[in-house]
PDB file of N, CA and C in Angstrom:
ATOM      1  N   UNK A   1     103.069 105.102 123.702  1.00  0.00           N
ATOM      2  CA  UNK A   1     102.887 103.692 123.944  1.00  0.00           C
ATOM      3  C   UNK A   1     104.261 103.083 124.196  1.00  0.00           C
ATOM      4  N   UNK A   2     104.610 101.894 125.332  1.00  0.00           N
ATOM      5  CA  UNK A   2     105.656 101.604 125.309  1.00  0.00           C
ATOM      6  C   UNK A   2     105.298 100.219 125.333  1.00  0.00           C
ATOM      7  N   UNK A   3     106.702  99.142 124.866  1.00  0.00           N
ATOM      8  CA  UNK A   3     107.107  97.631 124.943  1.00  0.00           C
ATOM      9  C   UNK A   3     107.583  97.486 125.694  1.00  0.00           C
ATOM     10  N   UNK A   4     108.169  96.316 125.726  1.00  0.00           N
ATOM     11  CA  UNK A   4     109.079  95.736 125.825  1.00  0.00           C
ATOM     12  C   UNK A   4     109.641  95.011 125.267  1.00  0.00           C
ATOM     13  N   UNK A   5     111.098  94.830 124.840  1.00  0.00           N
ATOM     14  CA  UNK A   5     111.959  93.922 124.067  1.00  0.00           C
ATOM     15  C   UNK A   5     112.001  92.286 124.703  1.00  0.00           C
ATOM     16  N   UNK A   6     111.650  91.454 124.014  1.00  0.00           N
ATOM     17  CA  UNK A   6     111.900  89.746 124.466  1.00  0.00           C
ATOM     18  C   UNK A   6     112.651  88.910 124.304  1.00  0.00           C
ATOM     19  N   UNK A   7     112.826  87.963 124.497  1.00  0.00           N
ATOM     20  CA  UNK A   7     113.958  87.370 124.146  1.00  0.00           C
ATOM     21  C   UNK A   7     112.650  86.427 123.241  1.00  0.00           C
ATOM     22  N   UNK A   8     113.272  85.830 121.627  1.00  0.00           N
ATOM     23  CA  UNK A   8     111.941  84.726 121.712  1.00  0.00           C
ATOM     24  C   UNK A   8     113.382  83.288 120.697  1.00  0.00           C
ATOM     25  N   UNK A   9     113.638  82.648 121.663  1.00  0.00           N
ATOM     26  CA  UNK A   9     114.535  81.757 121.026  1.00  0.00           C
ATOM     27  C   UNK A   9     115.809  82.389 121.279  1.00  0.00           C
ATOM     28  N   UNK A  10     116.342  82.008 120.468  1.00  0.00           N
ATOM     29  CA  UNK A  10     118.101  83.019 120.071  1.00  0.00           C
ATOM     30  C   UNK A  10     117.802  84.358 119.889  1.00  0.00           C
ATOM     31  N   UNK A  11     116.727  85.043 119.288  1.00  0.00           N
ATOM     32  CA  UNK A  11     116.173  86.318 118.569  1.00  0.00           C
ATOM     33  C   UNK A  11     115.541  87.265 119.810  1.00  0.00           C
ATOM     34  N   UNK A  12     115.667  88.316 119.416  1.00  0.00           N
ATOM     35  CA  UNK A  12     114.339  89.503 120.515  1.00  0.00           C
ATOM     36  C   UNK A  12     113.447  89.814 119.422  1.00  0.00           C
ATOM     37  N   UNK A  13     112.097  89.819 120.557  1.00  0.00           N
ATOM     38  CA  UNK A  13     111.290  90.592 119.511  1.00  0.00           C
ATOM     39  C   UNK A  13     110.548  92.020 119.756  1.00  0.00           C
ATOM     40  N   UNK A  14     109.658  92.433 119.342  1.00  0.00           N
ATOM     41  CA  UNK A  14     109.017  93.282 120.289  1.00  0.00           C
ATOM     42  C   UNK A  14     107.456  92.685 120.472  1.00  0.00           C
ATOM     43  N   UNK A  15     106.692  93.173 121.203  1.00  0.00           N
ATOM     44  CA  UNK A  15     105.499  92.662 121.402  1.00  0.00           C
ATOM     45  C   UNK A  15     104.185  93.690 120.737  1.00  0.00           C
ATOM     46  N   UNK A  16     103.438  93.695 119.927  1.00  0.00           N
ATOM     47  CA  UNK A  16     102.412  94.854 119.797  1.00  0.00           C
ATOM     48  C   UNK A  16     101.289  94.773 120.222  1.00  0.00           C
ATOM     49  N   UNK A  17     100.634  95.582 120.781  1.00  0.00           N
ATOM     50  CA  UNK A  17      99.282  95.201 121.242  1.00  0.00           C
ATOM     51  C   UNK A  17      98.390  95.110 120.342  1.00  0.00           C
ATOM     52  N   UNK A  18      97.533  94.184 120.077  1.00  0.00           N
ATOM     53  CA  UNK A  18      96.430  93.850 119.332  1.00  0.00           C
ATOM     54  C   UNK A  18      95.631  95.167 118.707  1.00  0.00           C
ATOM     55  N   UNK A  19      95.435  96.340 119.386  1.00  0.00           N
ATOM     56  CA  UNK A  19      94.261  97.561 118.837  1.00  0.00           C
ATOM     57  C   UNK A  19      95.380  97.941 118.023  1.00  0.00           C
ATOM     58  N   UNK A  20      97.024  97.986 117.874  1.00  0.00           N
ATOM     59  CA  UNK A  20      97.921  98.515 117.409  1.00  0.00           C
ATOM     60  C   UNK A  20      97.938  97.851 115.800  1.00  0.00           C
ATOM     61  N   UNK A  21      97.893  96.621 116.357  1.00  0.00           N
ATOM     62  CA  UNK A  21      98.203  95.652 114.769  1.00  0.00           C
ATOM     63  C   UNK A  21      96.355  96.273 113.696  1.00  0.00           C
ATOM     64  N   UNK A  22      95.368  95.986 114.446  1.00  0.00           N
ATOM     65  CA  UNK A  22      94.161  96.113 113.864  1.00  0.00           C
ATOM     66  C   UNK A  22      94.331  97.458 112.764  1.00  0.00           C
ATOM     67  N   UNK A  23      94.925  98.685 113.931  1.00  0.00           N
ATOM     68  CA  UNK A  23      94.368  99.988 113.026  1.00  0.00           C
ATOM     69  C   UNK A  23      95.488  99.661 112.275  1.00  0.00           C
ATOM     70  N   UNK A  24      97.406  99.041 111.566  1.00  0.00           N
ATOM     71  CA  UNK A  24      97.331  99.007 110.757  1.00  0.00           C
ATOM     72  C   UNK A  24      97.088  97.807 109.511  1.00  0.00           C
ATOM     73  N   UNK A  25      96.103  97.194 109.985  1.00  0.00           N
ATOM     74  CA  UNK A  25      95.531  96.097 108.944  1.00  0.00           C
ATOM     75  C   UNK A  25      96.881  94.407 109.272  1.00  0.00           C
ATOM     76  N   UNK A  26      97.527  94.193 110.048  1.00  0.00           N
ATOM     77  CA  UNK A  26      98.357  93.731 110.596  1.00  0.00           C
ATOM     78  C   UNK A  26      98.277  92.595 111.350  1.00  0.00           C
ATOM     79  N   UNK A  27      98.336  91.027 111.276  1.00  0.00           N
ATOM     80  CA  UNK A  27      98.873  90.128 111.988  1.00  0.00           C
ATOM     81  C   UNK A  27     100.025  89.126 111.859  1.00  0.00           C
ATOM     82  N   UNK A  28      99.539  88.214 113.316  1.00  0.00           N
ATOM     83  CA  UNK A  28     100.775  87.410 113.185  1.00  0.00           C
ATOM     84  C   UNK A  28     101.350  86.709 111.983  1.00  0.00           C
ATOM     85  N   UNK A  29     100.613  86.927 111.005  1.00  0.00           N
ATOM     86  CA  UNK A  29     100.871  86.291 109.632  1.00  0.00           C
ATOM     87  C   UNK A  29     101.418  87.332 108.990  1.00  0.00           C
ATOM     88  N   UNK A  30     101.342  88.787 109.046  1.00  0.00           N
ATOM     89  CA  UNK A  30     102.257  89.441 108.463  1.00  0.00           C
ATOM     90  C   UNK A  30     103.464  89.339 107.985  1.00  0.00           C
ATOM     91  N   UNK A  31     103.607  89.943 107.014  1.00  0.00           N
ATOM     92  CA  UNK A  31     104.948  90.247 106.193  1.00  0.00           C
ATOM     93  C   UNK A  31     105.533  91.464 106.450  1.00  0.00           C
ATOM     94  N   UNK A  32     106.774  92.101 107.025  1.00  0.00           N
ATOM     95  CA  UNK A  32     106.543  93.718 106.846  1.00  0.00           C
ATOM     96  C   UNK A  32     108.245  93.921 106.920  1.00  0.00           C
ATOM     97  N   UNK A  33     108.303  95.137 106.106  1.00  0.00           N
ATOM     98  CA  UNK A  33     109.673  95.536 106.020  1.00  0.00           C
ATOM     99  C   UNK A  33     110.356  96.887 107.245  1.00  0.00           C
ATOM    100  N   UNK A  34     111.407  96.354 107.068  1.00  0.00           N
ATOM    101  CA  UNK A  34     111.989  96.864 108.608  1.00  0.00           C
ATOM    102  C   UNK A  34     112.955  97.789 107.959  1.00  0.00           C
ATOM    103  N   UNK A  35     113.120  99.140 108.456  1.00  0.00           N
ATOM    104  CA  UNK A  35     114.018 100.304 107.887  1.00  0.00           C
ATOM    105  C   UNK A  35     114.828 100.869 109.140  1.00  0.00           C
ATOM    106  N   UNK A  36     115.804 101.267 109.385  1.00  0.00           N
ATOM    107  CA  UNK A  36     116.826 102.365 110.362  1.00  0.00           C
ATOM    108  C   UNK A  36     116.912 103.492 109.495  1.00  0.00           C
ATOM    109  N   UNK A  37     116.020 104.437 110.112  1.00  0.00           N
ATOM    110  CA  UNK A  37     116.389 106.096 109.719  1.00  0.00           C
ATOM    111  C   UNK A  37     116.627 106.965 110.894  1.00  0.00           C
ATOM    112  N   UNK A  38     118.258 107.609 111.146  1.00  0.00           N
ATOM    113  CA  UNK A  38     117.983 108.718 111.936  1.00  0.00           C
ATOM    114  C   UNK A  38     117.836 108.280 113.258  1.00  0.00           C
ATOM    115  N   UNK A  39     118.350 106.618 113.509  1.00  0.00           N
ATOM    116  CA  UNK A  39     118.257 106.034 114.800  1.00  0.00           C
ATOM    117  C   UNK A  39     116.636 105.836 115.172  1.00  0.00           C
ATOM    118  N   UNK A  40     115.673 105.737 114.348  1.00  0.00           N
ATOM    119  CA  UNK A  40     114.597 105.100 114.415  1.00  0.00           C
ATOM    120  C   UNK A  40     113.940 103.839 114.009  1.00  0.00           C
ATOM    121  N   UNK A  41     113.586 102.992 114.066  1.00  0.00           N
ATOM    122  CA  UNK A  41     113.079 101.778 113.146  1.00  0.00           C
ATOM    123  C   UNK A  41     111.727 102.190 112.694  1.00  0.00           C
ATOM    124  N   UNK A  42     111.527 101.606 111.489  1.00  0.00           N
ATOM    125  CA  UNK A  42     110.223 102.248 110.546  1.00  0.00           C
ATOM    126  C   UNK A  42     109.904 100.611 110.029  1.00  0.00           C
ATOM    127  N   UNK A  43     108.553 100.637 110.665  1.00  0.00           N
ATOM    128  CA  UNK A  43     108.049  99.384 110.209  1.00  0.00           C
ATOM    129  C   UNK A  43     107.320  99.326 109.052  1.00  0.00           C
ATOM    130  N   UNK A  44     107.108  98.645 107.862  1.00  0.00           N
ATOM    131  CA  UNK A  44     105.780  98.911 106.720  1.00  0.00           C
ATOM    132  C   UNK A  44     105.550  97.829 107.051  1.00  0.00           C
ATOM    133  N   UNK A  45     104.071  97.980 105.909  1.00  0.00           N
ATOM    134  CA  UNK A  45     103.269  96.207 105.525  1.00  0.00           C
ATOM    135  C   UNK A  45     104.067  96.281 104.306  1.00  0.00           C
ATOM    136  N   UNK A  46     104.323  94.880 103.788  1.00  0.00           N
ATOM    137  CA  UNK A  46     104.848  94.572 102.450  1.00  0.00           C
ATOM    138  C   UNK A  46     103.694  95.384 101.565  1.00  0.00           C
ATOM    139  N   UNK A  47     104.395  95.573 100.781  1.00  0.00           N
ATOM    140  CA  UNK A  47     103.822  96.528  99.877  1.00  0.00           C
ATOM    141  C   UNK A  47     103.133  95.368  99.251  1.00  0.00           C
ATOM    142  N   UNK A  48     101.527  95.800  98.335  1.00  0.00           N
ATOM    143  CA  UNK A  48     101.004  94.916  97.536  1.00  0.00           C
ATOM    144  C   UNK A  48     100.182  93.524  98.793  1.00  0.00           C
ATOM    145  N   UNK A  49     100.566  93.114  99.902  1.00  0.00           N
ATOM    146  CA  UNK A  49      99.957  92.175 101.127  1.00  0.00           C
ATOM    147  C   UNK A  49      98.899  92.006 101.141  1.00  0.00           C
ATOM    148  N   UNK A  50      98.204  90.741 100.425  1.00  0.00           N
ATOM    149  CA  UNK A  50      96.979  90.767 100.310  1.00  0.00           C
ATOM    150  C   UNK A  50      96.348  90.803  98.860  1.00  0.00           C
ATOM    151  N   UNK A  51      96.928  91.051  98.202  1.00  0.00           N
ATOM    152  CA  UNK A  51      96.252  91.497  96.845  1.00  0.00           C
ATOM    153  C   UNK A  51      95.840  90.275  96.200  1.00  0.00           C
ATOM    154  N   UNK A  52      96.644  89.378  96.466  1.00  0.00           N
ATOM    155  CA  UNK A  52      95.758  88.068  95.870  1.00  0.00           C
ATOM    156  C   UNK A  52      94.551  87.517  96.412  1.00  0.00           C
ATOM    157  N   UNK A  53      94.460  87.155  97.718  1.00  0.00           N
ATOM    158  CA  UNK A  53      93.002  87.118  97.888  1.00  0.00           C
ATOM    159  C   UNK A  53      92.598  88.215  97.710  1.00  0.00           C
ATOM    160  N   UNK A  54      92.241  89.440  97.502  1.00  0.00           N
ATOM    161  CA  UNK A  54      91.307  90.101  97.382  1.00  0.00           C
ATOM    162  C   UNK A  54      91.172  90.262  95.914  1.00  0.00           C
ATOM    163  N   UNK A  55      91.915  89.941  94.923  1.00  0.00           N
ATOM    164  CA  UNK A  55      91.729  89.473  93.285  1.00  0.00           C
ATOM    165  C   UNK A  55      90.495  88.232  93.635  1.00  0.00           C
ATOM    166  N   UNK A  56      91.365  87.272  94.367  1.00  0.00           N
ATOM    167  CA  UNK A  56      89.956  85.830  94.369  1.00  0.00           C
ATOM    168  C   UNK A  56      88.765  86.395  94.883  1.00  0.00           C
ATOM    169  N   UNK A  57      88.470  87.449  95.589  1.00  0.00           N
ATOM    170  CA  UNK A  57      87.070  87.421  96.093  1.00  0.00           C
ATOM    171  C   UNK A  57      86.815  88.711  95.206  1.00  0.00           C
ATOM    172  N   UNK A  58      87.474  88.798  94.391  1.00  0.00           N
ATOM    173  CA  UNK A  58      86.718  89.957  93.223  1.00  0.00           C
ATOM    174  C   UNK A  58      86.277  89.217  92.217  1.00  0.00           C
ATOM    175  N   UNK A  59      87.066  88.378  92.004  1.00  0.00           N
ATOM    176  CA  UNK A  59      86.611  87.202  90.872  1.00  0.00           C
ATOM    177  C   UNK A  59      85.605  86.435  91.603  1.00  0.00           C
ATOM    178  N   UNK A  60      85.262  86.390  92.579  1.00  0.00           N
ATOM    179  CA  UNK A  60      83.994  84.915  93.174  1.00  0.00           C
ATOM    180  C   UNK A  60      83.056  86.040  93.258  1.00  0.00           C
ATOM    181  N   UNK A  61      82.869  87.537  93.279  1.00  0.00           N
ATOM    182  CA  UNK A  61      82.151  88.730  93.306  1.00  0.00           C
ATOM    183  C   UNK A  61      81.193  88.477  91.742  1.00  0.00           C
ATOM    184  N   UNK A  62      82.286  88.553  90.847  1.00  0.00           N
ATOM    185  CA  UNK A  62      82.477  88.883  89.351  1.00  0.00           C
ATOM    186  C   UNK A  62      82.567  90.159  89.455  1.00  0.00           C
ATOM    187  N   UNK A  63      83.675  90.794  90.181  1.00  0.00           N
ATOM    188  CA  UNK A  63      83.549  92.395  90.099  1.00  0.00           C
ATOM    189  C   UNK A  63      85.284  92.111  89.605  1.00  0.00           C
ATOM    190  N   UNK A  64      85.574  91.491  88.600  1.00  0.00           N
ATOM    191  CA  UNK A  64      86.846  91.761  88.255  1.00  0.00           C
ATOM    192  C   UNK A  64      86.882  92.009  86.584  1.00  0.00           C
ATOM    193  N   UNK A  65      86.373  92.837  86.085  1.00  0.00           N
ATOM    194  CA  UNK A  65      86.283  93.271  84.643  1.00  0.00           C
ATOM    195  C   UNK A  65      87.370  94.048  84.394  1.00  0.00           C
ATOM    196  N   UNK A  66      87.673  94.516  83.211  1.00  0.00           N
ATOM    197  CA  UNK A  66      88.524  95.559  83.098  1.00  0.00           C
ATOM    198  C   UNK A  66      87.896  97.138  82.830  1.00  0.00           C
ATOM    199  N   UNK A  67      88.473  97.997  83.332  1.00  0.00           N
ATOM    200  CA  UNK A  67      87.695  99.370  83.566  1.00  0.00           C
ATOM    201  C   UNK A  67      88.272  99.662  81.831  1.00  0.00           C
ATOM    202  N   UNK A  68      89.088  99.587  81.512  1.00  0.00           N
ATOM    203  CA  UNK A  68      89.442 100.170  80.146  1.00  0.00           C
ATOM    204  C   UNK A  68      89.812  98.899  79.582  1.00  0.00           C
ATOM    205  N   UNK A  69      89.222  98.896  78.436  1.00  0.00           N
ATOM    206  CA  UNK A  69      88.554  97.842  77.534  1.00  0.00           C
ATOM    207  C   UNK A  69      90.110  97.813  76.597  1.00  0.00           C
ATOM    208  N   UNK A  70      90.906  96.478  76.154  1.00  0.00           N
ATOM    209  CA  UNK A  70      91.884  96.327  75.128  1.00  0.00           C
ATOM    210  C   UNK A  70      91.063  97.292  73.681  1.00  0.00           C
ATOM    211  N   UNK A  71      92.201  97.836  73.281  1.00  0.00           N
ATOM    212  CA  UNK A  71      91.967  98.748  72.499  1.00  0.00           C
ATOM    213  C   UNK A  71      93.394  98.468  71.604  1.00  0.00           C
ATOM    214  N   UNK A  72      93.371  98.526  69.895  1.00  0.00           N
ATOM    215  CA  UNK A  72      94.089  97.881  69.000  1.00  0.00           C
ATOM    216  C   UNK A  72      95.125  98.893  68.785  1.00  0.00           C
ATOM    217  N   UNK A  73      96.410  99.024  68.991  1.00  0.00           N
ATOM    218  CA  UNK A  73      97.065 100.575  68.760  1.00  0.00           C
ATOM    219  C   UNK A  73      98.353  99.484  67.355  1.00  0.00           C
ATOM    220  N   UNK A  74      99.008 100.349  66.881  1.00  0.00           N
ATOM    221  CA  UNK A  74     100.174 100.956  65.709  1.00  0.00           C
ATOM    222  C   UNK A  74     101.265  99.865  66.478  1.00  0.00           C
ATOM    223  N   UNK A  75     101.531 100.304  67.611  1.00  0.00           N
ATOM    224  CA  UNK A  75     102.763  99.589  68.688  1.00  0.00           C
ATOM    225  C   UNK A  75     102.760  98.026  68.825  1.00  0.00           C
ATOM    226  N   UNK A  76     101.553  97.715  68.947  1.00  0.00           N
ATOM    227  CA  UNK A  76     101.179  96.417  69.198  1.00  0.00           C
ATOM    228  C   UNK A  76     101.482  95.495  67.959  1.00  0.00           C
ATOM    229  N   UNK A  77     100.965  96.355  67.093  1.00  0.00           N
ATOM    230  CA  UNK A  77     100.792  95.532  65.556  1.00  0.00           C
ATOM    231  C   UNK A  77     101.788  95.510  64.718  1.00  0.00           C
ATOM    232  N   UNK A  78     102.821  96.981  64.962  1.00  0.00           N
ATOM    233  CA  UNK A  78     103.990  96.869  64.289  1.00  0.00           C
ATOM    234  C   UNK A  78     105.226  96.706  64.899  1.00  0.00           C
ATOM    235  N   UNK A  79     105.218  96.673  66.264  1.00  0.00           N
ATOM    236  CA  UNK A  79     106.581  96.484  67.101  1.00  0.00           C
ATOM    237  C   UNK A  79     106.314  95.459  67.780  1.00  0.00           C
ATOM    238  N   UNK A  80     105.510  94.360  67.970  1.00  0.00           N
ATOM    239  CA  UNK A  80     105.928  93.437  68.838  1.00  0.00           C
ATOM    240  C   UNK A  80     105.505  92.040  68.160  1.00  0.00           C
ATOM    241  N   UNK A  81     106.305  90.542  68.405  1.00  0.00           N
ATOM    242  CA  UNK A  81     106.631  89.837  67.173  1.00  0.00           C
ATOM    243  C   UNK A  81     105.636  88.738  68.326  1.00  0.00           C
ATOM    244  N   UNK A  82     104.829  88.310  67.418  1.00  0.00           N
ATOM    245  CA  UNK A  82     103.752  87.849  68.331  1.00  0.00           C
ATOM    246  C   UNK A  82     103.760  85.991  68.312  1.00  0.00           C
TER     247      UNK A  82
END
C-alpha cells in the first residue's frame, strides 16, 4: 500500500485509507503513539483507548461485577493503616 506525505498547515501528515483505519479499530479521533525503529515508523493505538466508555456501557449492561469477590487476607488487616 502506498501514501502520500502532505503538507497540513506548518506540519506533514500522512493520509490512511479508511478500510486501513477500520481493521485497526482507528479514527480521526484517535490517540496513537509514534516509534523510529531500524529506520521504520511503528504506529500503536494508545494503549488502554477506549476503556472508559466501554466500562460505561458495561455498567448501563450491569455486566460490570467483580469476577473475584473481596476476600479478607492478614496484609490488609495488619499492614495497612486504614
Amino acid at each position: 500500500m502506498k501514501s502520500s506525505i502532505i503538507m497540513i498547515k506548518k506540519d506533514e501528515g500522512i493520509i490512511f485509507p479508511p478500510q486501513l483505519l477500520q481493521q485497526l479499530n482507528l479514527s480521526s479521533a484517535s490517540t496513537v503513539e509514534i516509534e523510529i525503529d531500524n529506520g521504520k515508523i511503528i504506529i500503536k493505538p494508545e494503549p488502554r483507548q477506549g476503556w472508559a466508555e466501554a466500562a460505561k456501557q458495561m455498567n448501563a449492561a450491569g455486566d460490570d461485577e467483580l469476577l473475584v469477590k473481596d476476600f479478607p487476607n492478614d496484609f490488609d488487616k495488619d499492614e495497612w493503616t486504614w
